[in-house]
PDB file of N, CA and C in Angstrom:
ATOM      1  N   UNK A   1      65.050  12.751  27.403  1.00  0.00           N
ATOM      2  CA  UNK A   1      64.109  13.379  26.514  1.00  0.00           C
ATOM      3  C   UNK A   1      64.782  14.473  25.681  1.00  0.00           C
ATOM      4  N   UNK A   2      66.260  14.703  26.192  1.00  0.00           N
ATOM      5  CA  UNK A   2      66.573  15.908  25.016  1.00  0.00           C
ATOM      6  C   UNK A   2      66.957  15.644  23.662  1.00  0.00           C
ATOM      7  N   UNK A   3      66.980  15.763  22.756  1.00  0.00           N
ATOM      8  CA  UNK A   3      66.877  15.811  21.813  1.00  0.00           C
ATOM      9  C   UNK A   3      65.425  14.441  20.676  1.00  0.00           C
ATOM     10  N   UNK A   4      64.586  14.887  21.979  1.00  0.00           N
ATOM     11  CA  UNK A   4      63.347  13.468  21.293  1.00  0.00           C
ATOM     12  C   UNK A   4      62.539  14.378  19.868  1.00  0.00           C
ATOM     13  N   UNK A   5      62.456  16.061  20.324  1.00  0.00           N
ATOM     14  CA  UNK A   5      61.879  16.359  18.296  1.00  0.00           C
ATOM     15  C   UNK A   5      62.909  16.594  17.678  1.00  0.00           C
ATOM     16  N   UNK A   6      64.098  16.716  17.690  1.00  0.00           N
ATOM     17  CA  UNK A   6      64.830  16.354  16.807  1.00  0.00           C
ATOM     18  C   UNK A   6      65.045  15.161  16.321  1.00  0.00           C
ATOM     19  N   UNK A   7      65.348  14.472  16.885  1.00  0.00           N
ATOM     20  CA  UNK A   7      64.899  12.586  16.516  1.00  0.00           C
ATOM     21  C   UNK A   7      63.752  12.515  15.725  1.00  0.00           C
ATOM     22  N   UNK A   8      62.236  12.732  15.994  1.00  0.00           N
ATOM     23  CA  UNK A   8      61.319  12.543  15.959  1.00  0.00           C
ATOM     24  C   UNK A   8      61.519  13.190  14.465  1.00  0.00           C
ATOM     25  N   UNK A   9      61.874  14.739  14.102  1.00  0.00           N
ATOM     26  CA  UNK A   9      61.573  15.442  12.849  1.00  0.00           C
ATOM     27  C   UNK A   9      62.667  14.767  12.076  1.00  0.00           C
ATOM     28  N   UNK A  10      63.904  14.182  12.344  1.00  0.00           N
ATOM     29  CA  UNK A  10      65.053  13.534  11.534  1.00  0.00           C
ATOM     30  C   UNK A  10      63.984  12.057  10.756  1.00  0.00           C
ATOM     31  N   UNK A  11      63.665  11.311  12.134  1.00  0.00           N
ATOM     32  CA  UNK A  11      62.853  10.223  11.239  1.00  0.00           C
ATOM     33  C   UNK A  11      61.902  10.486  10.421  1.00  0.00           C
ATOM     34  N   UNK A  12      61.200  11.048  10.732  1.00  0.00           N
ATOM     35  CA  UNK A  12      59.678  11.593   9.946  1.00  0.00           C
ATOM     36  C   UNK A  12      60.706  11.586   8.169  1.00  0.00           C
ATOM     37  N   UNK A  13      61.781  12.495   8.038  1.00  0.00           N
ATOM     38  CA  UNK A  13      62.504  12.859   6.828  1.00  0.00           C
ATOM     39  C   UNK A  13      62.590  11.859   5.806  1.00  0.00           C
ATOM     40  N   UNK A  14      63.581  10.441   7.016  1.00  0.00           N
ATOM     41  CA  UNK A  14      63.208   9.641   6.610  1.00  0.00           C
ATOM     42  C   UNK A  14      62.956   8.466   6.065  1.00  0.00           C
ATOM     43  N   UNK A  15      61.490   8.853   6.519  1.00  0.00           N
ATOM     44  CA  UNK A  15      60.471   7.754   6.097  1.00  0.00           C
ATOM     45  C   UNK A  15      60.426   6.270   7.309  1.00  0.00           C
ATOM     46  N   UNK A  16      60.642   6.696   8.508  1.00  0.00           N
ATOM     47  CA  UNK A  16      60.626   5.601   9.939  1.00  0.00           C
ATOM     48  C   UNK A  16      59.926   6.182  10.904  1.00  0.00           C
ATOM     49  N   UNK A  17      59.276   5.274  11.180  1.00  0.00           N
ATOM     50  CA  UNK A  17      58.362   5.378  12.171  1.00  0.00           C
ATOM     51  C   UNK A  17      59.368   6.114  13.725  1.00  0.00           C
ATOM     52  N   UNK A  18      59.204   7.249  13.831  1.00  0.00           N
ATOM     53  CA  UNK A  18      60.240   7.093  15.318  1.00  0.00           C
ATOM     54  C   UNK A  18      59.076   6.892  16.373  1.00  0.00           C
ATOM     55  N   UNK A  19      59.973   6.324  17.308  1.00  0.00           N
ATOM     56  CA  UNK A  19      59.122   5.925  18.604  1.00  0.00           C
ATOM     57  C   UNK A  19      59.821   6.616  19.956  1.00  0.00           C
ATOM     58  N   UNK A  20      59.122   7.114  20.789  1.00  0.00           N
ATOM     59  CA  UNK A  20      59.269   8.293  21.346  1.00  0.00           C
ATOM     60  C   UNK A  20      59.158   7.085  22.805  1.00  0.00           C
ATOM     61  N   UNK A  21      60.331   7.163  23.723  1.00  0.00           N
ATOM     62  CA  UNK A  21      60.382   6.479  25.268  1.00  0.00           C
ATOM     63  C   UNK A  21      61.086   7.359  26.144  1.00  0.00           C
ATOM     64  N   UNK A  22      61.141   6.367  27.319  1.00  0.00           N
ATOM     65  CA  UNK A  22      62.018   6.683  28.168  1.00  0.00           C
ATOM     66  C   UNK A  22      61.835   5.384  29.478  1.00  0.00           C
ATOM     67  N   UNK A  23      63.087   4.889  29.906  1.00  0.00           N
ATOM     68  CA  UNK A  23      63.058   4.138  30.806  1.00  0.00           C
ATOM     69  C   UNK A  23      63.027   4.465  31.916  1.00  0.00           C
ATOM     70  N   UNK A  24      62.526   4.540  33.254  1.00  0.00           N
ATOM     71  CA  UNK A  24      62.907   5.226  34.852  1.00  0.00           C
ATOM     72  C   UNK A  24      62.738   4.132  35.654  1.00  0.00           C
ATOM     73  N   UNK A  25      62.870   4.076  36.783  1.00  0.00           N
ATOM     74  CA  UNK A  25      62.921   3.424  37.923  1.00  0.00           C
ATOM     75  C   UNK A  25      61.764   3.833  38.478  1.00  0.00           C
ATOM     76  N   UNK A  26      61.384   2.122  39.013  1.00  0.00           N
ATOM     77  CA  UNK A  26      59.837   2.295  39.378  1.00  0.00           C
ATOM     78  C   UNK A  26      59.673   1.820  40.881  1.00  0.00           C
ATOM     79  N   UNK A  27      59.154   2.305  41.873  1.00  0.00           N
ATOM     80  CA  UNK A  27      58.845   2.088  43.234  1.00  0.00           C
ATOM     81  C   UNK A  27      57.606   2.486  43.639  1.00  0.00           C
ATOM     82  N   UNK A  28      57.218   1.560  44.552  1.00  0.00           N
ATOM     83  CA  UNK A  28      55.878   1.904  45.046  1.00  0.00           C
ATOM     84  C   UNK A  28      55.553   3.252  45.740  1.00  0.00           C
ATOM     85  N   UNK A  29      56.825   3.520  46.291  1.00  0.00           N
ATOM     86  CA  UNK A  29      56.242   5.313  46.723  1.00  0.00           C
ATOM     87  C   UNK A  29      57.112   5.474  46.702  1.00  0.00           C
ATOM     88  N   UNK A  30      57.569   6.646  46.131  1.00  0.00           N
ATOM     89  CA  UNK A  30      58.700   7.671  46.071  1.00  0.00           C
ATOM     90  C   UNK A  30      59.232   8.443  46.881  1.00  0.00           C
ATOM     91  N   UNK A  31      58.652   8.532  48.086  1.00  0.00           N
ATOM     92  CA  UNK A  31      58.555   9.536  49.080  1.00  0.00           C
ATOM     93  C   UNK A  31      59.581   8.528  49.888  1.00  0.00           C
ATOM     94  N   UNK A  32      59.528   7.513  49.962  1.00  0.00           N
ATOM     95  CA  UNK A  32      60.342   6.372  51.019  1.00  0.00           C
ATOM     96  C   UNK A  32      61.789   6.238  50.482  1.00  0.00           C
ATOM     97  N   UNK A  33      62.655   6.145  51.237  1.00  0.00           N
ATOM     98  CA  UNK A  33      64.454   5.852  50.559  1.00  0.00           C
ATOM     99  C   UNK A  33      64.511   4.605  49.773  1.00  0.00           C
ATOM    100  N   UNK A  34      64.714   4.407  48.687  1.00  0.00           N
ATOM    101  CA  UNK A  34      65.351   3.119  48.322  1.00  0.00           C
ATOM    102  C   UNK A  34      66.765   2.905  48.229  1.00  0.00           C
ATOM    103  N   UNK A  35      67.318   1.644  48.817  1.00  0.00           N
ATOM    104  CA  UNK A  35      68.671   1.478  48.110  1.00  0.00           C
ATOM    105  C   UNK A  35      68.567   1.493  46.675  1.00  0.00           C
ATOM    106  N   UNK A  36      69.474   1.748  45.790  1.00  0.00           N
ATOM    107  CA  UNK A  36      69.852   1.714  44.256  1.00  0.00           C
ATOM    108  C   UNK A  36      69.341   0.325  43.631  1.00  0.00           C
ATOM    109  N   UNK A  37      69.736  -0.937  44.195  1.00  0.00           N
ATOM    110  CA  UNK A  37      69.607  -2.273  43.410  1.00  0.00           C
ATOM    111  C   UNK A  37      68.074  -2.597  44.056  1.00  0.00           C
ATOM    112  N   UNK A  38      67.706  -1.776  45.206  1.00  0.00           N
ATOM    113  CA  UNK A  38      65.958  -2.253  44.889  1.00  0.00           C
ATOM    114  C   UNK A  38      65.207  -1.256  44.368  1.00  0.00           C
ATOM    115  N   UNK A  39      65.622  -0.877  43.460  1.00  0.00           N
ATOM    116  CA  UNK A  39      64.882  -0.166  42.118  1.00  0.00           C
ATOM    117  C   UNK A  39      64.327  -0.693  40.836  1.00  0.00           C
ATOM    118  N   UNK A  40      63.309  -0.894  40.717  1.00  0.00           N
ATOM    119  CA  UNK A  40      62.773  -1.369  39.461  1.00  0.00           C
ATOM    120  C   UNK A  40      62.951  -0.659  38.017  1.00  0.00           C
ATOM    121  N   UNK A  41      62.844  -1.011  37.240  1.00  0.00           N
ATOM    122  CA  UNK A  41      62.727  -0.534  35.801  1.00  0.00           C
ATOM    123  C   UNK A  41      61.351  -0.254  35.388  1.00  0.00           C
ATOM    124  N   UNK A  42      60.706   0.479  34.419  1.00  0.00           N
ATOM    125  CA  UNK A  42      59.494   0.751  34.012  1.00  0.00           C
ATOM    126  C   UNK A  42      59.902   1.027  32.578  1.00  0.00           C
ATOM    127  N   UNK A  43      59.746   0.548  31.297  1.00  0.00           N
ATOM    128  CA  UNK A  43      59.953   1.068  29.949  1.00  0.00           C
ATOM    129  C   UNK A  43      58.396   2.193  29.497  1.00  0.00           C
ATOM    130  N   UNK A  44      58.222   3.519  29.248  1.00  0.00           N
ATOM    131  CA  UNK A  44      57.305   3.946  29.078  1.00  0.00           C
ATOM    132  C   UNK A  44      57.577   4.622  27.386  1.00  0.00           C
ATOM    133  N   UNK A  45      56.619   4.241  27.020  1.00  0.00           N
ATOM    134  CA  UNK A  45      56.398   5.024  25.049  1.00  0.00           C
ATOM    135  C   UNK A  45      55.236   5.860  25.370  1.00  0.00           C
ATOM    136  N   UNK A  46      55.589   6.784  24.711  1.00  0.00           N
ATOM    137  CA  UNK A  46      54.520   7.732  23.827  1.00  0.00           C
ATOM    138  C   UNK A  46      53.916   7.266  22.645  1.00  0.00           C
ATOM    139  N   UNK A  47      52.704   7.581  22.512  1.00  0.00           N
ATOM    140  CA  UNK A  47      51.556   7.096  21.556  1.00  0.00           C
ATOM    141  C   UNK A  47      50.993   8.096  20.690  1.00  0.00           C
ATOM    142  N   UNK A  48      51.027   9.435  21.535  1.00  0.00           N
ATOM    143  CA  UNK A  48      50.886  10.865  20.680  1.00  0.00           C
ATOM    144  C   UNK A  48      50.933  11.784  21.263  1.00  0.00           C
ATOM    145  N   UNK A  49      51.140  13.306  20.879  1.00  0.00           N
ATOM    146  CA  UNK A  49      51.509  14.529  21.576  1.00  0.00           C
ATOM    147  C   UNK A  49      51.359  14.627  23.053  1.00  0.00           C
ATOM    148  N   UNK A  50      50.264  14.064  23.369  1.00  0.00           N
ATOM    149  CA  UNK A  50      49.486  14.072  25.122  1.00  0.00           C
ATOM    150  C   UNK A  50      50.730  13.505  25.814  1.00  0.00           C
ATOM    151  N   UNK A  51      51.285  11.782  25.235  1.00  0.00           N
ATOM    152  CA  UNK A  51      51.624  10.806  25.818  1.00  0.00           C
ATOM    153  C   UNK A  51      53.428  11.525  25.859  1.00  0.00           C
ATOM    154  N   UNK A  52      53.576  12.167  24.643  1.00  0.00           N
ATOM    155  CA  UNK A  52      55.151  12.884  24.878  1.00  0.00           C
ATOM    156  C   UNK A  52      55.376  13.923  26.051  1.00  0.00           C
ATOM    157  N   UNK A  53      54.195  14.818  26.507  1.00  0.00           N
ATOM    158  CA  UNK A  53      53.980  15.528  27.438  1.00  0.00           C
ATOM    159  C   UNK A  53      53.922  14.816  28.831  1.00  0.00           C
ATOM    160  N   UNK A  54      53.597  13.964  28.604  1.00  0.00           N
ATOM    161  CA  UNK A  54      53.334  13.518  29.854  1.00  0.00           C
ATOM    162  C   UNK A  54      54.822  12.586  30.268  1.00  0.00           C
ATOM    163  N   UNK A  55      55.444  11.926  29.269  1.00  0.00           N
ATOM    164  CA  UNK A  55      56.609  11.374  29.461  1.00  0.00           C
ATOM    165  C   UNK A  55      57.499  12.285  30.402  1.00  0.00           C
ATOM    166  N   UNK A  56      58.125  14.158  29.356  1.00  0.00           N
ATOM    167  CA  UNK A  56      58.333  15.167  29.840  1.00  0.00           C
ATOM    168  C   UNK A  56      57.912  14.958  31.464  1.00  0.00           C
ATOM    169  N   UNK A  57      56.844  15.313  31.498  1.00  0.00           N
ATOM    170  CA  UNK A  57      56.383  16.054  33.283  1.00  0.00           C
ATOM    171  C   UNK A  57      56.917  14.323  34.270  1.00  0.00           C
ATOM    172  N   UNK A  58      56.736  13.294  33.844  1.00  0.00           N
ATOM    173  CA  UNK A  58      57.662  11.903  34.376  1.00  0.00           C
ATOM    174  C   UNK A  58      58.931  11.918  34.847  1.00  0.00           C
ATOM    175  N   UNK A  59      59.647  12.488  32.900  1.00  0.00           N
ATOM    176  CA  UNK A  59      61.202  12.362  33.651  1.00  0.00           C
ATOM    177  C   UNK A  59      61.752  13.400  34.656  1.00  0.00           C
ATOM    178  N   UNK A  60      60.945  14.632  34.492  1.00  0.00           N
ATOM    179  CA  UNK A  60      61.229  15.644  35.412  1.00  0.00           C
ATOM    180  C   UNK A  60      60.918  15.360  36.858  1.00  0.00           C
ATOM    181  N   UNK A  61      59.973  14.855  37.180  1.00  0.00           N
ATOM    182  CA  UNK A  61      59.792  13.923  38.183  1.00  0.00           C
ATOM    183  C   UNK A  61      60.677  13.469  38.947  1.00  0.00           C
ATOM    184  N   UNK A  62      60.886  12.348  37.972  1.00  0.00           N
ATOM    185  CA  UNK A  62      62.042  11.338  38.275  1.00  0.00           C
ATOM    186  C   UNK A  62      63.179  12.192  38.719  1.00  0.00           C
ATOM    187  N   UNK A  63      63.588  12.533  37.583  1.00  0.00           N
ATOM    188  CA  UNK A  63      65.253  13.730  37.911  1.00  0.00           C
ATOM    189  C   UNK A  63      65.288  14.435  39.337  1.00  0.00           C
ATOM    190  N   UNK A  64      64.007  14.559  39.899  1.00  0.00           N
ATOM    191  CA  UNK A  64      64.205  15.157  41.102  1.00  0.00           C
ATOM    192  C   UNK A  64      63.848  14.628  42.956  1.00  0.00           C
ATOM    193  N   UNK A  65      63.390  13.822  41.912  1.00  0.00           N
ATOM    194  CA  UNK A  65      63.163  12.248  43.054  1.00  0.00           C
ATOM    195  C   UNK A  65      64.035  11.048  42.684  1.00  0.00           C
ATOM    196  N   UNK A  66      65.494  11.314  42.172  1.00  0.00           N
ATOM    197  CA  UNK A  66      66.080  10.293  41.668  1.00  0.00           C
ATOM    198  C   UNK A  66      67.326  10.093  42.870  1.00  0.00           C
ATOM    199  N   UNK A  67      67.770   8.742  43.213  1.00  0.00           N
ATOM    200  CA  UNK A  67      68.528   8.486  44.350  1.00  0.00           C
ATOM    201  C   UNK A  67      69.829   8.348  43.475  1.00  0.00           C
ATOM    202  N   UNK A  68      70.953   9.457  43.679  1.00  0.00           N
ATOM    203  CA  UNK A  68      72.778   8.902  43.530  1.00  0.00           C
ATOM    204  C   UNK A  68      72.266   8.558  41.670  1.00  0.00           C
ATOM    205  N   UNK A  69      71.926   9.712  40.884  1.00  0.00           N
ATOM    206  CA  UNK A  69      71.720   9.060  39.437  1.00  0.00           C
ATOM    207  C   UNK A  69      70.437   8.334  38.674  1.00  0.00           C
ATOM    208  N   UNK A  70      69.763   7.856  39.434  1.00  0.00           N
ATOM    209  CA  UNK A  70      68.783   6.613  39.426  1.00  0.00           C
ATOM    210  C   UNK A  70      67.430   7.178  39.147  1.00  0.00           C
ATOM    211  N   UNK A  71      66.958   8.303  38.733  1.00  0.00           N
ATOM    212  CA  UNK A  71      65.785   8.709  38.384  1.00  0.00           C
ATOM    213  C   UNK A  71      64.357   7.575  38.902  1.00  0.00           C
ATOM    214  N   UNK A  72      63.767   8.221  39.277  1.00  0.00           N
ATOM    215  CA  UNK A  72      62.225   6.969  39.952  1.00  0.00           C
ATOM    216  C   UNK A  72      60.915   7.771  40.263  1.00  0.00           C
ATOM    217  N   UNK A  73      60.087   6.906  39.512  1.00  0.00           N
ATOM    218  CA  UNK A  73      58.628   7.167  39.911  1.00  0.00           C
ATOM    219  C   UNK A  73      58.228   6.290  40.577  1.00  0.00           C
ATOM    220  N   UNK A  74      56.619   6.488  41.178  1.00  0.00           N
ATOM    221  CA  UNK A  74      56.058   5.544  42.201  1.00  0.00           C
ATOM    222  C   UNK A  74      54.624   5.447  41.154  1.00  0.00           C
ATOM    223  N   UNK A  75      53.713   4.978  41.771  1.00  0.00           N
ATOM    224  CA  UNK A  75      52.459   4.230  41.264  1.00  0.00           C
ATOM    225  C   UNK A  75      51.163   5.543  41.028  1.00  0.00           C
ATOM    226  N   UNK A  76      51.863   6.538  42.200  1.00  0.00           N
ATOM    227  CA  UNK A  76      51.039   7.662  42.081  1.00  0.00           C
ATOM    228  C   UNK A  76      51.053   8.870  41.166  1.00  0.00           C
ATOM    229  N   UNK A  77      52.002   8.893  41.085  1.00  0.00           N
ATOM    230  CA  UNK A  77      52.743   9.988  39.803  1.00  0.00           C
ATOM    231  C   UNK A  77      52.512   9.315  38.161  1.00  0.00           C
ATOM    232  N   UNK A  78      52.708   7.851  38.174  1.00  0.00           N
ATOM    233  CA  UNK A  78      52.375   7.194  36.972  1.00  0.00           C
ATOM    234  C   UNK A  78      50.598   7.350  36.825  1.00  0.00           C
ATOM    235  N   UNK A  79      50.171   7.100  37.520  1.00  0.00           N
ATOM    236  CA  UNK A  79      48.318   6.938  37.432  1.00  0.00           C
ATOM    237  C   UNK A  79      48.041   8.526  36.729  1.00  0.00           C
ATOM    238  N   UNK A  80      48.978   9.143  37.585  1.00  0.00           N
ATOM    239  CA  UNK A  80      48.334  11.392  37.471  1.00  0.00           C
ATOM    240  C   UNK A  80      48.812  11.480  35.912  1.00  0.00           C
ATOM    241  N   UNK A  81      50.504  11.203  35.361  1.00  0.00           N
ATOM    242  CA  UNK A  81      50.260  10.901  34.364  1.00  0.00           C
ATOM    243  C   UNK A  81      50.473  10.031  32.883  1.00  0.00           C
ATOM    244  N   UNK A  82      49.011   9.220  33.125  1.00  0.00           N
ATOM    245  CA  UNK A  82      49.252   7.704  32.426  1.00  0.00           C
ATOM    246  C   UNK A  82      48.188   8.082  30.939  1.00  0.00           C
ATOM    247  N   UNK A  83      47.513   9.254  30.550  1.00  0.00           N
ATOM    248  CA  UNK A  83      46.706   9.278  29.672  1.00  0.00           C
ATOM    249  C   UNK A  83      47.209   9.568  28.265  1.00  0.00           C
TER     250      UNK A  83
END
């Protein structure tokens, strides 16, 4: 996510739609160990200011529930925030 309003204010300049993501690793609960290769992928976009905030409070998440590099959310943290 670092440098996503700079991206965001570079495209706006111009004239492209920028599209605001982030990919993490997805598991059914986070709280449990995973090995690395049974980690899923999740592609998540932002849709508008709410959805960039909420990406934010995700990857921070992730970054601190992430195994050896591997950043990961679970089903419960996505639902809290999916709006």
């Amino acid at each position: 996510m670092y440098g996503a309003v700079q991206f965001y204010n570079l495209a706006k300049d111009l004239d492209f739609k920028p599209i605001i993501g982030v990919e993490l690793g997805f598991v059914l609960d986070a709280n449990n160990d995973y090995k690395v290769d049974a980690i899923g992928n999740i592609c998540l976009l932002a849709v508008d200011k709410i959805g960039y905030h909420n990406l934010m409070k995700l990857t921070s998440f992730a970054n601190t529930k992430g195994i050896t590099t591997k950043p990961k959310i679970d089903i419960t943290v996505l639902k809290q925030y999916s709006e």
